[in-house]
PDB file of N, CA and C in Angstrom:
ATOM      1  N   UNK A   1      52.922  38.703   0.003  1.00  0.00           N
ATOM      2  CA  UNK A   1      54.134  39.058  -0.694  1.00  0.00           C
ATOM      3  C   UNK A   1      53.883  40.320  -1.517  1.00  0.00           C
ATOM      4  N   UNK A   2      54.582  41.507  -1.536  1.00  0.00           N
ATOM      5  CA  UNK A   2      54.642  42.275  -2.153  1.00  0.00           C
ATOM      6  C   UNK A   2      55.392  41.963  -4.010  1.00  0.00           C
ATOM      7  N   UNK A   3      54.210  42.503  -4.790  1.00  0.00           N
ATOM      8  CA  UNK A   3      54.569  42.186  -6.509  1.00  0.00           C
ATOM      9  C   UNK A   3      54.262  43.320  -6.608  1.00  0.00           C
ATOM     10  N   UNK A   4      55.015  43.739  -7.732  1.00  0.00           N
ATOM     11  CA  UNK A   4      54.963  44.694  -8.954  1.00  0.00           C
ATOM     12  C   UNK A   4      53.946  44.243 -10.522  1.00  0.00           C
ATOM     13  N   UNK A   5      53.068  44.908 -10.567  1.00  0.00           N
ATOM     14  CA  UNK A   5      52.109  45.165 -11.651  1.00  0.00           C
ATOM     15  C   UNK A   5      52.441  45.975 -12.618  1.00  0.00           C
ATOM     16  N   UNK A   6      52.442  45.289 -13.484  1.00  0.00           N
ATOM     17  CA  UNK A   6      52.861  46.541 -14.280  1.00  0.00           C
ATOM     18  C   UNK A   6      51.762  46.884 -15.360  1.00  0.00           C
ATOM     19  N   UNK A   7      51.336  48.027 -15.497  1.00  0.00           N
ATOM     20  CA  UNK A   7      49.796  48.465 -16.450  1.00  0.00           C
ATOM     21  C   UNK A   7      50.584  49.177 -17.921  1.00  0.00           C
ATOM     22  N   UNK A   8      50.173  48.079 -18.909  1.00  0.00           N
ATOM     23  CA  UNK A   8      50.117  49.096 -20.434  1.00  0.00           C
ATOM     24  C   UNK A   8      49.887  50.059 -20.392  1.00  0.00           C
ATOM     25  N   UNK A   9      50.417  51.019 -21.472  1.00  0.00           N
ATOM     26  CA  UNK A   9      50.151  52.123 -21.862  1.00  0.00           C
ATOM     27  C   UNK A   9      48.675  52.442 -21.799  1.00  0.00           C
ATOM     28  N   UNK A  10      48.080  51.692 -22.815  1.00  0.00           N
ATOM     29  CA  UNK A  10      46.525  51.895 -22.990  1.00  0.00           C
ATOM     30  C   UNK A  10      45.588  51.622 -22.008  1.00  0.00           C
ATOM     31  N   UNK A  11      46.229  50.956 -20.651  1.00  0.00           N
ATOM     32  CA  UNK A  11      45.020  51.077 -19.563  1.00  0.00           C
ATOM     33  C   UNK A  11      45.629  51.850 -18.238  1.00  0.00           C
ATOM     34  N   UNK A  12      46.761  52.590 -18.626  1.00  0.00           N
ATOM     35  CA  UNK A  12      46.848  53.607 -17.315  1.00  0.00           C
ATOM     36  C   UNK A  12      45.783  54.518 -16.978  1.00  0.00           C
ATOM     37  N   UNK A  13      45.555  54.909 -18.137  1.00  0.00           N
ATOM     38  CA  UNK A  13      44.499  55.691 -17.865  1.00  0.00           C
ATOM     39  C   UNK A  13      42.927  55.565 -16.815  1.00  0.00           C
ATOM     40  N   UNK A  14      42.893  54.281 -17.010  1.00  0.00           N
ATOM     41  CA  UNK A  14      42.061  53.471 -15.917  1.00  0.00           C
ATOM     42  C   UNK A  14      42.747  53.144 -14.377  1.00  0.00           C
ATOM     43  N   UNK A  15      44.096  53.509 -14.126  1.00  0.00           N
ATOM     44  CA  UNK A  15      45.019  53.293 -13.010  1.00  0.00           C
ATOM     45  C   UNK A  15      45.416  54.724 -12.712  1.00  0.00           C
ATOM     46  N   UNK A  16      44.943  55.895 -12.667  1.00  0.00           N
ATOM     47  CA  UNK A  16      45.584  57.048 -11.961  1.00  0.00           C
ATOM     48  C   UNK A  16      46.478  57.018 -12.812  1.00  0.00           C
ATOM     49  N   UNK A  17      46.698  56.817 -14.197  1.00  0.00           N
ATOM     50  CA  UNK A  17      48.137  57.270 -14.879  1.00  0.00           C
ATOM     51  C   UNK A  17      49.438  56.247 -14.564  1.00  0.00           C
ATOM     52  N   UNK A  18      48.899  55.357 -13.569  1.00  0.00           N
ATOM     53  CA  UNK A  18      50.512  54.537 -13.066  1.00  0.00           C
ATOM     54  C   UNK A  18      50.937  53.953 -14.218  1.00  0.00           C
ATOM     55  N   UNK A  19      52.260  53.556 -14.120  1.00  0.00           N
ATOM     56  CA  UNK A  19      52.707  52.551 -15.395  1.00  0.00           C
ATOM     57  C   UNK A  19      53.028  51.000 -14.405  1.00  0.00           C
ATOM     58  N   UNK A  20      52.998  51.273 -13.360  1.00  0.00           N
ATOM     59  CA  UNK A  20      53.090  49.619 -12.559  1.00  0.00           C
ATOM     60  C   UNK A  20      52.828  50.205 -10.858  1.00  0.00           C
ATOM     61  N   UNK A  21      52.641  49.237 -10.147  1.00  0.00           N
ATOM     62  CA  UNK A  21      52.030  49.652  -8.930  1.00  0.00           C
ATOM     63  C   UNK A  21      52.744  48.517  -7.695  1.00  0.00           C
ATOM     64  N   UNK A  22      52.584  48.510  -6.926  1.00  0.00           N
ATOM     65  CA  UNK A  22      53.028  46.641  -5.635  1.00  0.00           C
ATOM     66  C   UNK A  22      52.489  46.727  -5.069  1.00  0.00           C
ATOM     67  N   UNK A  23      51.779  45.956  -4.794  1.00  0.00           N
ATOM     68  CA  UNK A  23      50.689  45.209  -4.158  1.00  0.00           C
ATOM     69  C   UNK A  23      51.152  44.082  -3.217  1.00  0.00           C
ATOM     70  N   UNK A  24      50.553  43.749  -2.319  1.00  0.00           N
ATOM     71  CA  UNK A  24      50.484  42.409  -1.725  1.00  0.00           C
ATOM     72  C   UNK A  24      49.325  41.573  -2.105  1.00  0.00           C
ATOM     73  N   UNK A  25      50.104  40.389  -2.482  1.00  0.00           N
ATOM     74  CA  UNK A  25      49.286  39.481  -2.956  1.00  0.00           C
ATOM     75  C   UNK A  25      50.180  38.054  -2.664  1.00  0.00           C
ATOM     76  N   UNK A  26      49.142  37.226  -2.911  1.00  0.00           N
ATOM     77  CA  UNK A  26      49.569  35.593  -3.152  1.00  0.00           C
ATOM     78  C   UNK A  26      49.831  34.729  -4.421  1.00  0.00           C
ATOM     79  N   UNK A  27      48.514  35.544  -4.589  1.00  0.00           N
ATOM     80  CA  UNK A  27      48.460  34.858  -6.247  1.00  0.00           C
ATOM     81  C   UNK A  27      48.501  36.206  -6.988  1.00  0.00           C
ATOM     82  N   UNK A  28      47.946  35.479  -8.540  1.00  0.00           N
ATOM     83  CA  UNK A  28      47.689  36.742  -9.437  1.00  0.00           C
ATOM     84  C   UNK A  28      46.669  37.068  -9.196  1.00  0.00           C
ATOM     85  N   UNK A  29      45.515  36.189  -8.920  1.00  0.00           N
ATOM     86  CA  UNK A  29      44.256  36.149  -9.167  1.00  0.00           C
ATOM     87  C   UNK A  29      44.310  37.581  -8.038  1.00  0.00           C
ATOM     88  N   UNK A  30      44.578  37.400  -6.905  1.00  0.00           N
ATOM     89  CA  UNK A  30      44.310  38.020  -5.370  1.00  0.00           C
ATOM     90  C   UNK A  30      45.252  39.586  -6.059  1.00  0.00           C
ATOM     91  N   UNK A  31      45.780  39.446  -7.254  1.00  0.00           N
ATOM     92  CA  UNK A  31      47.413  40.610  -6.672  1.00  0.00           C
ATOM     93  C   UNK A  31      46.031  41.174  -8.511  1.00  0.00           C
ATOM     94  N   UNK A  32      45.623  40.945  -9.115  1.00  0.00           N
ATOM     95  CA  UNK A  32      44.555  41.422 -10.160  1.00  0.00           C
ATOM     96  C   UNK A  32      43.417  42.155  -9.555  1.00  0.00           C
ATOM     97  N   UNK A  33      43.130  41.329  -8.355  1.00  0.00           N
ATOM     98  CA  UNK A  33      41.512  41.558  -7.907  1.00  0.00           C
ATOM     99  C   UNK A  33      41.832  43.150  -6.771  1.00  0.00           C
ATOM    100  N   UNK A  34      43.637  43.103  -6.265  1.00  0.00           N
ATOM    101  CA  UNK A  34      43.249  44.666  -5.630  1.00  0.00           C
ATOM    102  C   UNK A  34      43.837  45.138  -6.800  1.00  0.00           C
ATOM    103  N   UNK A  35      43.861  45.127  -7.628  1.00  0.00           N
ATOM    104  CA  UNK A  35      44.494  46.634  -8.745  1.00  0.00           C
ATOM    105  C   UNK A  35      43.264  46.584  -8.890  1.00  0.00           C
ATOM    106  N   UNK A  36      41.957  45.785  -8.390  1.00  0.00           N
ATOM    107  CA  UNK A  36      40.897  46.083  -9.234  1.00  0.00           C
ATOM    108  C   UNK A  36      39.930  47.244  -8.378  1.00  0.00           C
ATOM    109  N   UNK A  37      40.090  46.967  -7.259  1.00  0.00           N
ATOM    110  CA  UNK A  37      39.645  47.528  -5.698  1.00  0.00           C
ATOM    111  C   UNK A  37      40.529  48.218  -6.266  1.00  0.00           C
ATOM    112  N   UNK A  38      41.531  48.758  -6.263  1.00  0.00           N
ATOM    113  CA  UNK A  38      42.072  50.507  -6.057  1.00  0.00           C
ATOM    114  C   UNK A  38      41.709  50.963  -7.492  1.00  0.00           C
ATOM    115  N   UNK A  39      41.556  50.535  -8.284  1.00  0.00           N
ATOM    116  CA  UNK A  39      41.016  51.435  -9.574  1.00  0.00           C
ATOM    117  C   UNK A  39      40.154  50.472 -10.647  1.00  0.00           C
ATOM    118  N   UNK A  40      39.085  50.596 -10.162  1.00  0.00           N
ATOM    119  CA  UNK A  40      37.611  49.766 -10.690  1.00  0.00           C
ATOM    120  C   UNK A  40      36.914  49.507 -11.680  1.00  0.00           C
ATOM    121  N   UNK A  41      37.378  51.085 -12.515  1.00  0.00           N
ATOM    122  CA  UNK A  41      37.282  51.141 -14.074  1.00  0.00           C
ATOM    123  C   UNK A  41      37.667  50.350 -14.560  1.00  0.00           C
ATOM    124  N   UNK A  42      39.115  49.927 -14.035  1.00  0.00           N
ATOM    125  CA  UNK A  42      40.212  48.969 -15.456  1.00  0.00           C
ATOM    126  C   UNK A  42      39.331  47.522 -15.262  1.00  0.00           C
ATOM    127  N   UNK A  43      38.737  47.290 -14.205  1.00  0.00           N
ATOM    128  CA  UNK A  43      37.929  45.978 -13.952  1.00  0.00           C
ATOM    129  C   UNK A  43      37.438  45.259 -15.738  1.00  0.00           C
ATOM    130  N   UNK A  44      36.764  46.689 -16.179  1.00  0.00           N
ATOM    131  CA  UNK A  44      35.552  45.929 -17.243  1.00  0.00           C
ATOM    132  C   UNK A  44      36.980  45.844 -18.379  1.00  0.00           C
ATOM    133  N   UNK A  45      37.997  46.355 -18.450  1.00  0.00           N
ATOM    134  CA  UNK A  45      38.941  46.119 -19.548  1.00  0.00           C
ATOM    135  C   UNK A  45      39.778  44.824 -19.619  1.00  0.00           C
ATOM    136  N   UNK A  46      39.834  43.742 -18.277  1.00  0.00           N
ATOM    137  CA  UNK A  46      40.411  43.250 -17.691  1.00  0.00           C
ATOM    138  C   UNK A  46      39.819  41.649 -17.583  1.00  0.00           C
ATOM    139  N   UNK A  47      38.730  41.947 -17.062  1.00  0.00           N
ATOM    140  CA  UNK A  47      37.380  40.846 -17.097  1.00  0.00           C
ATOM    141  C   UNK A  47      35.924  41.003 -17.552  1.00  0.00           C
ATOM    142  N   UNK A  48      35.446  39.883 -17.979  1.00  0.00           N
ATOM    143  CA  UNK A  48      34.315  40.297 -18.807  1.00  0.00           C
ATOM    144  C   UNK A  48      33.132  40.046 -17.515  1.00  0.00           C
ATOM    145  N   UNK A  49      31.741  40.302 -17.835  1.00  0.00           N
ATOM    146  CA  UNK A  49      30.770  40.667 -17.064  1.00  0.00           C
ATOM    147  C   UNK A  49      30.514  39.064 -15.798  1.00  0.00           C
ATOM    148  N   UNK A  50      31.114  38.360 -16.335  1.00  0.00           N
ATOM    149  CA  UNK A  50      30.638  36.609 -15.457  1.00  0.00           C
ATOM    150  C   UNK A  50      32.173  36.959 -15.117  1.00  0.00           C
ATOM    151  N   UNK A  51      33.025  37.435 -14.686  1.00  0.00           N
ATOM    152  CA  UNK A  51      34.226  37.769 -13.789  1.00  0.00           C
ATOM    153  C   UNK A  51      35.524  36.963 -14.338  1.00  0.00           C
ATOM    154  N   UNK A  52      35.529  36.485 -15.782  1.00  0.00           N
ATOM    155  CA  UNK A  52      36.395  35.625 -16.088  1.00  0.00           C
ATOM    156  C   UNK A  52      37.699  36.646 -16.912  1.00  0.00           C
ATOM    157  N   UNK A  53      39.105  36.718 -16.921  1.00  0.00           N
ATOM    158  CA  UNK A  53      39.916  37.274 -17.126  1.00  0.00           C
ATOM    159  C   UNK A  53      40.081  37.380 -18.826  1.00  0.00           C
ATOM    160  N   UNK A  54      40.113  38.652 -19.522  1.00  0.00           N
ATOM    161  CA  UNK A  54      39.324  38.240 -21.195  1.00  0.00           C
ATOM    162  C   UNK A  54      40.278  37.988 -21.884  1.00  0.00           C
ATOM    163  N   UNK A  55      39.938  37.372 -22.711  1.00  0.00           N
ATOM    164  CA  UNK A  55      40.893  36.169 -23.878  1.00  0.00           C
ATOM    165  C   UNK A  55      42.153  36.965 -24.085  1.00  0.00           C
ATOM    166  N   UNK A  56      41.822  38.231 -24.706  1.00  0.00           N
ATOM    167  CA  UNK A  56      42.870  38.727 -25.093  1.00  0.00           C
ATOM    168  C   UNK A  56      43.717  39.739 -24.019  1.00  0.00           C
ATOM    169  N   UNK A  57      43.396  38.900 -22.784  1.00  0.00           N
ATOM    170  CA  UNK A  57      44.353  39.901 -21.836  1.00  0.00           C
ATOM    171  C   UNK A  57      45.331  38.894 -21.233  1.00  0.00           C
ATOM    172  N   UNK A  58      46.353  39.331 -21.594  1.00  0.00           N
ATOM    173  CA  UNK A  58      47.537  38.169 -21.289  1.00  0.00           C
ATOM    174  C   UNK A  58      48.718  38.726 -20.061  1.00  0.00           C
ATOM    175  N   UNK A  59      48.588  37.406 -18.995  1.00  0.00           N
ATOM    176  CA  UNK A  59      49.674  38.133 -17.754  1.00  0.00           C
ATOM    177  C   UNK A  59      50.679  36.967 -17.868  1.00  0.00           C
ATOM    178  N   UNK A  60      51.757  37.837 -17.779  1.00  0.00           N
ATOM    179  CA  UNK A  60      52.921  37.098 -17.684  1.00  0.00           C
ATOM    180  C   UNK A  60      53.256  37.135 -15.778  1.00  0.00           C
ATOM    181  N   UNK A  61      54.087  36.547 -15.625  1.00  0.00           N
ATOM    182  CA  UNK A  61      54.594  36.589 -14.265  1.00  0.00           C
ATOM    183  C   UNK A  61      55.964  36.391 -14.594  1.00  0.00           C
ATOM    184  N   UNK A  62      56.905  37.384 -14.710  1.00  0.00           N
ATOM    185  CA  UNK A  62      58.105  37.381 -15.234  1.00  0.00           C
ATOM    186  C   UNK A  62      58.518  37.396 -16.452  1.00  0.00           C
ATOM    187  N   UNK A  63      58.589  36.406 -17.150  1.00  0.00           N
ATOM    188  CA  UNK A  63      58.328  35.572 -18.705  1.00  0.00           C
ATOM    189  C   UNK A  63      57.282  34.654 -18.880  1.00  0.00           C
ATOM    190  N   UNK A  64      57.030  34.106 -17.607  1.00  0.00           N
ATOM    191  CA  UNK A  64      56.222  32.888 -17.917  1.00  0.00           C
ATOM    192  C   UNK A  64      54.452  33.376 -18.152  1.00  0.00           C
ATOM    193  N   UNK A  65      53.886  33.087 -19.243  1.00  0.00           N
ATOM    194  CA  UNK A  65      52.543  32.947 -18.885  1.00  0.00           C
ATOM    195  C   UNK A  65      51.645  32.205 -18.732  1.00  0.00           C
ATOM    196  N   UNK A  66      50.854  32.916 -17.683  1.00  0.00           N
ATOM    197  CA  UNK A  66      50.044  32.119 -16.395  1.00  0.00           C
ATOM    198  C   UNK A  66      49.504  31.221 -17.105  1.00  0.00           C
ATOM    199  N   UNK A  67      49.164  31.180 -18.178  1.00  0.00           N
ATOM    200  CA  UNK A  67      47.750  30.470 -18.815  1.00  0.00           C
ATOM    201  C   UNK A  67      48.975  28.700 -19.115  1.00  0.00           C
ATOM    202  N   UNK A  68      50.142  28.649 -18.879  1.00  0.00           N
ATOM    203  CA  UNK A  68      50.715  27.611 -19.028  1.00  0.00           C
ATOM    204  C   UNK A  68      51.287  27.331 -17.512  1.00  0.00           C
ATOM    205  N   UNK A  69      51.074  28.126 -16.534  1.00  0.00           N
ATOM    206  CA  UNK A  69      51.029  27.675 -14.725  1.00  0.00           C
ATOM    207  C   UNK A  69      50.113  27.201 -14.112  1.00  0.00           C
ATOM    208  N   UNK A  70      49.589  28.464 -13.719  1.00  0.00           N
ATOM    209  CA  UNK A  70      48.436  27.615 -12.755  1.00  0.00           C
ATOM    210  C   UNK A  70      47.129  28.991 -12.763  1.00  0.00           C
ATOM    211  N   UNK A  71      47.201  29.179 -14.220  1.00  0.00           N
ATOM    212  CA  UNK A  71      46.443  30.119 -14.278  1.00  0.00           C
ATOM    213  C   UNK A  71      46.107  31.859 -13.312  1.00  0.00           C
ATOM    214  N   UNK A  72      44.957  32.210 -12.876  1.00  0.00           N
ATOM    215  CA  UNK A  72      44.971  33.499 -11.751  1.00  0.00           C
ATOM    216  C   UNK A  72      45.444  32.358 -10.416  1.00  0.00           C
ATOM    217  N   UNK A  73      45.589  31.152 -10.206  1.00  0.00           N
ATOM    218  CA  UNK A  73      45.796  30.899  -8.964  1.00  0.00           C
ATOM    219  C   UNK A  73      47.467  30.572  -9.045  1.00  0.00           C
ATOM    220  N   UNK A  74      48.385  30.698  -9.500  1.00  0.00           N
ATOM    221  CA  UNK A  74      49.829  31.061 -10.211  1.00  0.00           C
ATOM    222  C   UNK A  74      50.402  31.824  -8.577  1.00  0.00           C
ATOM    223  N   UNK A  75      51.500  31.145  -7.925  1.00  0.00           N
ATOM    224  CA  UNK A  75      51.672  32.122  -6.904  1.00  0.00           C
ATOM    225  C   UNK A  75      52.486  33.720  -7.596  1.00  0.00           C
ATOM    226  N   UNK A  76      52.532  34.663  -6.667  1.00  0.00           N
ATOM    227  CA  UNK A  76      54.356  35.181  -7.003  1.00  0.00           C
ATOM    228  C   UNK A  76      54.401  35.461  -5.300  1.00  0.00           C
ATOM    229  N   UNK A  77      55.645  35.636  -5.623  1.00  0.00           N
ATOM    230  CA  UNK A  77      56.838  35.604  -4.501  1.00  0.00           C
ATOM    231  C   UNK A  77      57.281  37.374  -4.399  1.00  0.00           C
ATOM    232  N   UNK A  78      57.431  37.340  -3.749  1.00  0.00           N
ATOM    233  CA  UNK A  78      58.227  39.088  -2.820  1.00  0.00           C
ATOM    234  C   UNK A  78      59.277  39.662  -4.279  1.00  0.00           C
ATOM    235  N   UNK A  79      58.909  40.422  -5.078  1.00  0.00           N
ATOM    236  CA  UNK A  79      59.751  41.045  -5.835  1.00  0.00           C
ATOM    237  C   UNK A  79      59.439  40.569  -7.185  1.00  0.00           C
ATOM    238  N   UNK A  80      58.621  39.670  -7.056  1.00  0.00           N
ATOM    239  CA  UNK A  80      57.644  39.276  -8.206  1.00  0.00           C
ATOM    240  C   UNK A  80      57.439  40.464  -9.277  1.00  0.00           C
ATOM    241  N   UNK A  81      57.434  40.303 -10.453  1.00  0.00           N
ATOM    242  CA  UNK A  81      56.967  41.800 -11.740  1.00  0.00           C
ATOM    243  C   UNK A  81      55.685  40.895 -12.447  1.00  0.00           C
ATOM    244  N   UNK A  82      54.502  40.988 -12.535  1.00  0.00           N
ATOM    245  CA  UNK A  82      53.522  40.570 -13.292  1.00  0.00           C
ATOM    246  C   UNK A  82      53.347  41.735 -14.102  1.00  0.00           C
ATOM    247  N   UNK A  83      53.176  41.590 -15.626  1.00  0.00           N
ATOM    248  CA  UNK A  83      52.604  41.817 -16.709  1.00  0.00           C
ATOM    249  C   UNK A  83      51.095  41.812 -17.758  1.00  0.00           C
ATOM    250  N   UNK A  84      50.532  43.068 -17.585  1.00  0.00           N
ATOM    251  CA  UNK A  84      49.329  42.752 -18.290  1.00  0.00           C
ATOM    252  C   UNK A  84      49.620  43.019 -19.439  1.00  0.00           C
ATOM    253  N   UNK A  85      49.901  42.236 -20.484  1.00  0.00           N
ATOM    254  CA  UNK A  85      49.902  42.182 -21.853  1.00  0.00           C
ATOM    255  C   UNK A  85      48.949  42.144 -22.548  1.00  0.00           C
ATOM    256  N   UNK A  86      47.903  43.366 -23.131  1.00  0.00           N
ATOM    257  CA  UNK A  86      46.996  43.170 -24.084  1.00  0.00           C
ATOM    258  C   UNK A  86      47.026  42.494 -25.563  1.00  0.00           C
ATOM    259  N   UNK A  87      46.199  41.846 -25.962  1.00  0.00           N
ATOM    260  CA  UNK A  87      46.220  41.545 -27.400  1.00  0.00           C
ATOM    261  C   UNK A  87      45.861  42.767 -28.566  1.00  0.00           C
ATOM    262  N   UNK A  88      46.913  42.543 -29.179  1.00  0.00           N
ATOM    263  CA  UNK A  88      46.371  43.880 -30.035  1.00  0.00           C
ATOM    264  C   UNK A  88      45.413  43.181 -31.096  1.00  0.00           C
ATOM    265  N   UNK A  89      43.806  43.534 -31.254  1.00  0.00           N
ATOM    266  CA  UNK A  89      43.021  42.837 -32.264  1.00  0.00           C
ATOM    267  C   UNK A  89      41.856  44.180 -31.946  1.00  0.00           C
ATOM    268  N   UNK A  90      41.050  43.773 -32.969  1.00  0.00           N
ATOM    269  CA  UNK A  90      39.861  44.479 -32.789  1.00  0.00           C
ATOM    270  C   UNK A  90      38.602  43.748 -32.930  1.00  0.00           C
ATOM    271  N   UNK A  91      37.666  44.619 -32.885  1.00  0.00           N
ATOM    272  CA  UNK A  91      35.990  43.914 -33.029  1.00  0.00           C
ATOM    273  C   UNK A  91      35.860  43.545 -31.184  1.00  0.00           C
ATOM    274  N   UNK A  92      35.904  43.814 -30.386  1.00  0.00           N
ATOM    275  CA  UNK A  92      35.315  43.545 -28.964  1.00  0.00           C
ATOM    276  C   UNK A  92      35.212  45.010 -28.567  1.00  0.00           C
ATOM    277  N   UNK A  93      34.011  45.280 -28.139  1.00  0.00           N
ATOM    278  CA  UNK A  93      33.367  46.541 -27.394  1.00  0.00           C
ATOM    279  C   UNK A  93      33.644  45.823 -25.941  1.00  0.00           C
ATOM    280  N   UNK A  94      33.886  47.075 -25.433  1.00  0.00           N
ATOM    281  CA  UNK A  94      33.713  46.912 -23.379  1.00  0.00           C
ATOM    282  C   UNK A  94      33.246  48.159 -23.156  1.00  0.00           C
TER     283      UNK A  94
END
């Protein structure tokens, strides 16, 4: 299924400048892991070094967020908009 990604301000810069991208994917997990394959940098902003998605990076899939679905294994559907919502906090180096 083709989804729409959409990248914050603060990590386009790790995406060629995009502000959202579509992908084919199934899940999030699968529709995360190629934004990660087409631009590799945003990887370490995204997930921490043991490959787990970091606390303060929050995806919505529409409104809903994943972390109350079915987590990165969360389907979307054809026209799907996923959201990477950063936490705004400080004190974590990447």
């Amino acid at each position: 299924m083709m989804a729409t990604i959409t990248i914050p301000t603060a990590l386009r810069q790790y995406a060629g400048g995009s502000a959202s991208l579509s992908l084919e994917a199934e899940t999030v997990g699968s529709l995360l892991r190629g934004l990660v394959e087409q631009h590799p940098t945003l990887g370490k902003h995204l997930f921490s070094e043991q490959g787990k998605l970091r606390s303060f990076v929050n995806i919505y899939v529409g409104d809903e967020d994943i972390r109350y679905l079915d987590g990165q294994d969360t389907p979307v559907a054809a026209g799907d908009t996923v959201s990477i919502i950063p936490a705004i906090a400080g004190g974590s180096y990447v």
